[in-house]
Each structure stands twice: as C-alpha cells, then as structure tokens.
Protein backbone atom coordinates (compact mmCIF):
# COMPACT_ATOMS: atom_id res chain seq x y z
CA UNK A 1 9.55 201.18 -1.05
CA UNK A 2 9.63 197.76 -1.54
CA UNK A 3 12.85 195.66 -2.22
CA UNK A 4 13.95 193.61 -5.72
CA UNK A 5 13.81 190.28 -5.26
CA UNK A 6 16.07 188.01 -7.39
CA UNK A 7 15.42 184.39 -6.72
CA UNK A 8 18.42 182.22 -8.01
CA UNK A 9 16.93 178.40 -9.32
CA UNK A 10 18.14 174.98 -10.89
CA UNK A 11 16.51 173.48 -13.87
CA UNK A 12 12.95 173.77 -12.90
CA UNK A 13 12.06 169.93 -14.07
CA UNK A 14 14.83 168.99 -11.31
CA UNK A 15 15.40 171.59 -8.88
CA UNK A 16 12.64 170.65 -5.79
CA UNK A 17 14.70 173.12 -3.24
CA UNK A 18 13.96 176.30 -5.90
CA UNK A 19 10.17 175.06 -6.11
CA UNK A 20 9.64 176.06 -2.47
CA UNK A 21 11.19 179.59 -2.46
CA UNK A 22 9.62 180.43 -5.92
CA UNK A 23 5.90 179.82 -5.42
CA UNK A 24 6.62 181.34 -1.64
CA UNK A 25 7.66 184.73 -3.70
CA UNK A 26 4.12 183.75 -5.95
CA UNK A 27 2.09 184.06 -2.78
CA UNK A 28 4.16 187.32 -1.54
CA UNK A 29 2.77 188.60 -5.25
CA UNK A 30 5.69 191.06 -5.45
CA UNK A 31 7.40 190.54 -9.15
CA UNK A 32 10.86 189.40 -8.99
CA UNK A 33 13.87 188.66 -11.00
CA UNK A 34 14.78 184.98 -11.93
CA UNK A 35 18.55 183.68 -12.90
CA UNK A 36 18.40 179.61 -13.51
CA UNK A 37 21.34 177.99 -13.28
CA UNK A 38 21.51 174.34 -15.22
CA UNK A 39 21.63 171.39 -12.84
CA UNK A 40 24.14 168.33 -13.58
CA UNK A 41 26.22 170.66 -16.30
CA UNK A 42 30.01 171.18 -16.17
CA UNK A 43 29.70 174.14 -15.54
CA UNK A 44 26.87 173.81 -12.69
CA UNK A 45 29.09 173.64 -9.88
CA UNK A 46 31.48 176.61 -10.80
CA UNK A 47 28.14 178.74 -11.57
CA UNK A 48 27.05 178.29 -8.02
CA UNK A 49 29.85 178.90 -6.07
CA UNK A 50 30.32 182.37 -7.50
CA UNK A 51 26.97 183.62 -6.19
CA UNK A 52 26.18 181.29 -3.76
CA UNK A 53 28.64 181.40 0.29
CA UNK A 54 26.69 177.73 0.64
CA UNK A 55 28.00 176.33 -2.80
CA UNK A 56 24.18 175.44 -2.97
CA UNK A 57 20.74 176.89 -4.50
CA UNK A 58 18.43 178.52 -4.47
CA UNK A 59 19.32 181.83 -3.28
CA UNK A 60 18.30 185.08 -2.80
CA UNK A 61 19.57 188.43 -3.82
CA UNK A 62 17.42 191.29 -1.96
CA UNK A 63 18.00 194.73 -2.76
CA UNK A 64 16.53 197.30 -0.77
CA UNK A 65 17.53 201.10 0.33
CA UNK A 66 20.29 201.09 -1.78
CA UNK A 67 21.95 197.80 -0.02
CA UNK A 68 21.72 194.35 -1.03
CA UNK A 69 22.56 191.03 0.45
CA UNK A 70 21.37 187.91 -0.16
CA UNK A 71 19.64 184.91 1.73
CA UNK A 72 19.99 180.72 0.90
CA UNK A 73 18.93 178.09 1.76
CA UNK A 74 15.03 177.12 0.89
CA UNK A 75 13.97 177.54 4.43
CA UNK A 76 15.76 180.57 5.49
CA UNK A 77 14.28 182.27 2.35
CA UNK A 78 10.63 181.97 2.96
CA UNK A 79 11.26 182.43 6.74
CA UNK A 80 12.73 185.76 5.32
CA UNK A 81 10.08 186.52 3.19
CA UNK A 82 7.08 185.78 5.70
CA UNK A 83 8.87 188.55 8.12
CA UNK A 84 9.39 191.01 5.24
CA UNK A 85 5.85 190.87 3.99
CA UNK A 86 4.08 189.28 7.19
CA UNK A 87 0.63 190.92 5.18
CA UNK A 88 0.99 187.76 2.74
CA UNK A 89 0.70 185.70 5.48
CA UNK A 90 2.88 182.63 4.83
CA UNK A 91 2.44 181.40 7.53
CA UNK A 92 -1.06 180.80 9.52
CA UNK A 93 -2.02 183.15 12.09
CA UNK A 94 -3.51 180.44 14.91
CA UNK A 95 -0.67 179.83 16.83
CA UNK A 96 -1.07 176.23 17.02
CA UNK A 97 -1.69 176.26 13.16
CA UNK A 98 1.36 177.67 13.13
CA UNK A 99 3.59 175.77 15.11
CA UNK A 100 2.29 172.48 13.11
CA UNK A 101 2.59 174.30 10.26
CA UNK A 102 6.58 174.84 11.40
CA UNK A 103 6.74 171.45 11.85
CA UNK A 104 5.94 170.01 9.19
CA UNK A 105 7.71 172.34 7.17
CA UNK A 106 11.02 171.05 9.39
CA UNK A 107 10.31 167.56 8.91
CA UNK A 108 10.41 167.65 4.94
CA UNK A 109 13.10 170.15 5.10
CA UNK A 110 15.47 167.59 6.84
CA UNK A 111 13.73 164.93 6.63
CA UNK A 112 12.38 161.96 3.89
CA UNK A 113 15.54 161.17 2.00
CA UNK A 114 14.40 157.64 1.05
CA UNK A 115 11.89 159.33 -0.61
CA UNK A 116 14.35 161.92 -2.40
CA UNK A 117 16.27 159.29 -3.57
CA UNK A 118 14.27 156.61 -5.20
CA UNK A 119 11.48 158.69 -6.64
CA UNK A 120 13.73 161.86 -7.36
CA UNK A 121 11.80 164.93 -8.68
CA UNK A 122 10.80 164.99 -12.82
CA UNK A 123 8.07 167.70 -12.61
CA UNK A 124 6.96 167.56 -16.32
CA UNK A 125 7.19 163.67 -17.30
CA UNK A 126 5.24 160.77 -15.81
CA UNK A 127 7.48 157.17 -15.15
CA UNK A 128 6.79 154.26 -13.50
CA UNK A 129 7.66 153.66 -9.65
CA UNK A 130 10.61 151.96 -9.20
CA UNK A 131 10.69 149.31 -6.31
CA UNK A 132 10.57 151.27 -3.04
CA UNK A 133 12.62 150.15 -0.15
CA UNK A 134 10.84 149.99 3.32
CA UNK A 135 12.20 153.47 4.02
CA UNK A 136 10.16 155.20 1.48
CA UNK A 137 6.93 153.22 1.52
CA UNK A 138 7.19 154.79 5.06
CA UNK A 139 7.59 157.67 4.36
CA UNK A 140 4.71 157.81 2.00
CA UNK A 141 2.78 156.23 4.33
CA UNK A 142 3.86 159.26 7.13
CA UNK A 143 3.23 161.97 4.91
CA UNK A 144 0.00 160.88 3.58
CA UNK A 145 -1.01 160.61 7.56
CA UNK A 146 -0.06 163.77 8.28
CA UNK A 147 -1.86 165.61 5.29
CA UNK A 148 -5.17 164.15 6.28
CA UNK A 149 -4.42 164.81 9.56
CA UNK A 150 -3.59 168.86 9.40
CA UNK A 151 -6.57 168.83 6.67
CA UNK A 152 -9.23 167.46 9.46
CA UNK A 153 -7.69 169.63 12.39
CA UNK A 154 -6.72 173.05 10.52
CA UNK A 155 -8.35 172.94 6.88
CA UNK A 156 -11.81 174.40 7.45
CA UNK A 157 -10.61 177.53 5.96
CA UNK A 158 -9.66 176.61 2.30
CA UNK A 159 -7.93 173.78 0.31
CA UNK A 160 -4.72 173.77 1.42
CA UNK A 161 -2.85 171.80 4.16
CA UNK A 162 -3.80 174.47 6.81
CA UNK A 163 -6.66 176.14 4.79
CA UNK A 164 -4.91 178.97 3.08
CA UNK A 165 -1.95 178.92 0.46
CA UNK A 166 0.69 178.58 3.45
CA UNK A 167 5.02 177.86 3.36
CA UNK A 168 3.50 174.27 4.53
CA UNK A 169 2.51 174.03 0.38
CA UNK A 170 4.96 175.58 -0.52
CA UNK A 171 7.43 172.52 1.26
CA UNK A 172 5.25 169.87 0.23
CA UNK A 173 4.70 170.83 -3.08
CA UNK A 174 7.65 169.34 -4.54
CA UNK A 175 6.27 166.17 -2.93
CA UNK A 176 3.13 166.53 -4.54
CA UNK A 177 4.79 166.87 -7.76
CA UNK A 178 6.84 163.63 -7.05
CA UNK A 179 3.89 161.36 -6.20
CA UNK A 180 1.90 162.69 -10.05
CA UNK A 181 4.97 162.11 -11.40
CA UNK A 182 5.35 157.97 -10.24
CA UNK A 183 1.64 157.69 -9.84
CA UNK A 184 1.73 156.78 -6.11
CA UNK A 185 -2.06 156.50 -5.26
CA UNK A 186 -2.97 158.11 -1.70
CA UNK A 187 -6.71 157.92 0.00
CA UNK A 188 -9.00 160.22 1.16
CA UNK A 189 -8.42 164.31 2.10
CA UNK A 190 -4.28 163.70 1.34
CA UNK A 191 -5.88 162.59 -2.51
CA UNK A 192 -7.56 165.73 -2.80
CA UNK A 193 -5.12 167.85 -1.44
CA UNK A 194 -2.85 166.82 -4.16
CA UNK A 195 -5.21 167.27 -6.78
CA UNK A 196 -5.54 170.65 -5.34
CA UNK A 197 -1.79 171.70 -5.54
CA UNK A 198 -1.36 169.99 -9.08
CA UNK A 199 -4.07 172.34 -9.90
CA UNK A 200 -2.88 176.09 -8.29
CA UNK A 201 -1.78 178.55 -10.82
CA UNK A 202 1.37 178.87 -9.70
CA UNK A 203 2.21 174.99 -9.81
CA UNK A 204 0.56 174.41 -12.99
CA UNK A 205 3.30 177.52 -14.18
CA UNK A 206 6.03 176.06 -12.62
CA UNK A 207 5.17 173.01 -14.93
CA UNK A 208 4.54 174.66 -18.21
CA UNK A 209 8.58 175.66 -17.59
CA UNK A 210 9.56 172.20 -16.45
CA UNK A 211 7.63 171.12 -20.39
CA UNK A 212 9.51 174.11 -22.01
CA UNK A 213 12.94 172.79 -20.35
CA UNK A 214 12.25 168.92 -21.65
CA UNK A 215 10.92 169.91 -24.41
CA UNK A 216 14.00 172.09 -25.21
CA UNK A 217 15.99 168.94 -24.57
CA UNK A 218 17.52 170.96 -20.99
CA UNK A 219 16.29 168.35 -18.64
C-alpha cells in the first residue's frame, strides 16, 4: 500500500525551499495532500512551529501502515522520497551522474546566499535586477558554468541537467525561476536549460498558483 503524503508549503510566489520538495512529489506521481502556510504574516511564525520540530518549512507528514511521522527540511525530503519510491528515479542511476548530481544539489542547498538575497524569489512577476554585488555576479557566473557543464558531460539522455527530470531540477528550479524573474541573460546549453524548466508542466503549475496568490493580493 502506498503511504499519504502531505507536503506542508509557504506562499508559493515566495517559498523557493517548498518548490523543491513539491515538484520532487510531481515526479514521484503519487497524489498528495497540500497545507500552505502564509509567509511574512503574524501569524506565520506561530503556524509553523506547531507542525514543524525545525520551526521551518516545508515539511512532510507521511502516513503509512497505520503510523505517521513526518520529515523537513527540503533536502531530507526528496532524499526520503527517492528511497521510498527509488522506481521514480530521482536521482540518476550512473554512479558518477549521481554523485555530481549530489553535488550540485549540496552546493545550492547550502550554498549561493548572495544570490538569495539580492534577487530573492517572485515566481509570478517580472522586475528589474537590482545592482548585484560581486558575490552574486559570481555566483551567476558559477552556476551558469556548471549547467553547461553537467549538460555536455551527462545530458545526452533528455533536457534536463543530467538528462532526465532528476532532484538536481528539482534544486535548481527555484533558481531558474529567479533568473526569468530579473531577466538575467545566460549563454549557450545553461539558456536552454532554463527555457526548458520554465516550460515543464509541473513548473508552469507551480506558476499558475504563484498568479492566483498575486492576483488574490496574498503575495
């Protein structure tokens, strides 16, 4: 039998750490439960740390065999979900794939917070880029690299960073979403990779939500 899947998000337009999870649980193709919790509300903070041991979302509640428990934290989620349903395979099955594919995922997990913080996520509007400090235009300039990079070495397969749909989209996709947003022009295989994850079915309903919420007048 297998398990219900709630996936606890912020406001989608906002919420970059509940993009990765959710189109992770897309590619799984189970259905699954959503509760969205309103980012920078009065109530946000008191919200999540009733449900959440981190004080942080996403999270997620799994029910299965009559016992549930729950899993946070963007990473430890779809590292969950590629051992529960390893026949989605979230993760590529080359082993060198694979470990880049880790990597990567690592290195935007921890990593980039110039980037974060001067060209912060706004899925469904389109703004000007602000000035970027040194830090950022690096880190552009690193993850543009290492796009067309994985795309020459491990792409043959299929559009995405490592051919397939893989948890490496699902990490940079907020990314993605950042650089349509503030119209930051790449080159090359990284261009078209973009174009490509603007374009999946799941991203393009993540963003019909993100309208919904700003059109609503919730983000």
């Amino acid at each position: 039998m297998s398990p219900s899947y709630t996936l606890v998000i912020g406001t989608r337009n906002w919420s970059s750490w509940s993009l990765r999870p959710w189109l992770a649980l897309k590619a799984v193709g189970l259905p699954f439960q959503e509760k969205l919790i309103r980012l920078r509300q009065p109530t946000t903070k008191p919200e999540v740390s009733a449900i959440s041991p981190s004080g942080h979302i996403p999270l997620l509640k799994v029910e299965s065999s009559g016992q549930g428990f729950a899993v946070w934290d963007s990473l430890a989620i779809v590292e969950y979900l590629a051992e529960a349903h390893p026949e989605a395979s979230l993760w590529p099955t080359n082993s060198t794939a694979r470990a880049t594919a880790r990597s990567l995922s690592a290195e935007m997990h921890s990593g980039f917070a110039a980037i974060r913080q001067e060209l912060s996520m706004d899925f469904a509007r389109r703004r000007s880029a602000p000035k970027l400090s040194e830090a950022a235009l690096t880190g552009i300039a690193r993850i543009e690299t290492a796009w067309n990079d994985v795309r020459h070495q491990f792409g043959g397969g299929g559009p995405f960073l490592f051919g397939r749909f893989s948890i490496a989209d699902c990490f940079y996709a907020p990314v993605v979403s950042r650089f349509t947003t503030y119209g930051i022009v790449l080159e090359g295989a990284a261009r078209d990779y973009a174009a490509t994850m603007i374009a999946h079915p799941a991203m393009a309903e993540w963003g019909r939500l993100a309208e919904a919420e700003v059109a609503a007048g919730l983000a």
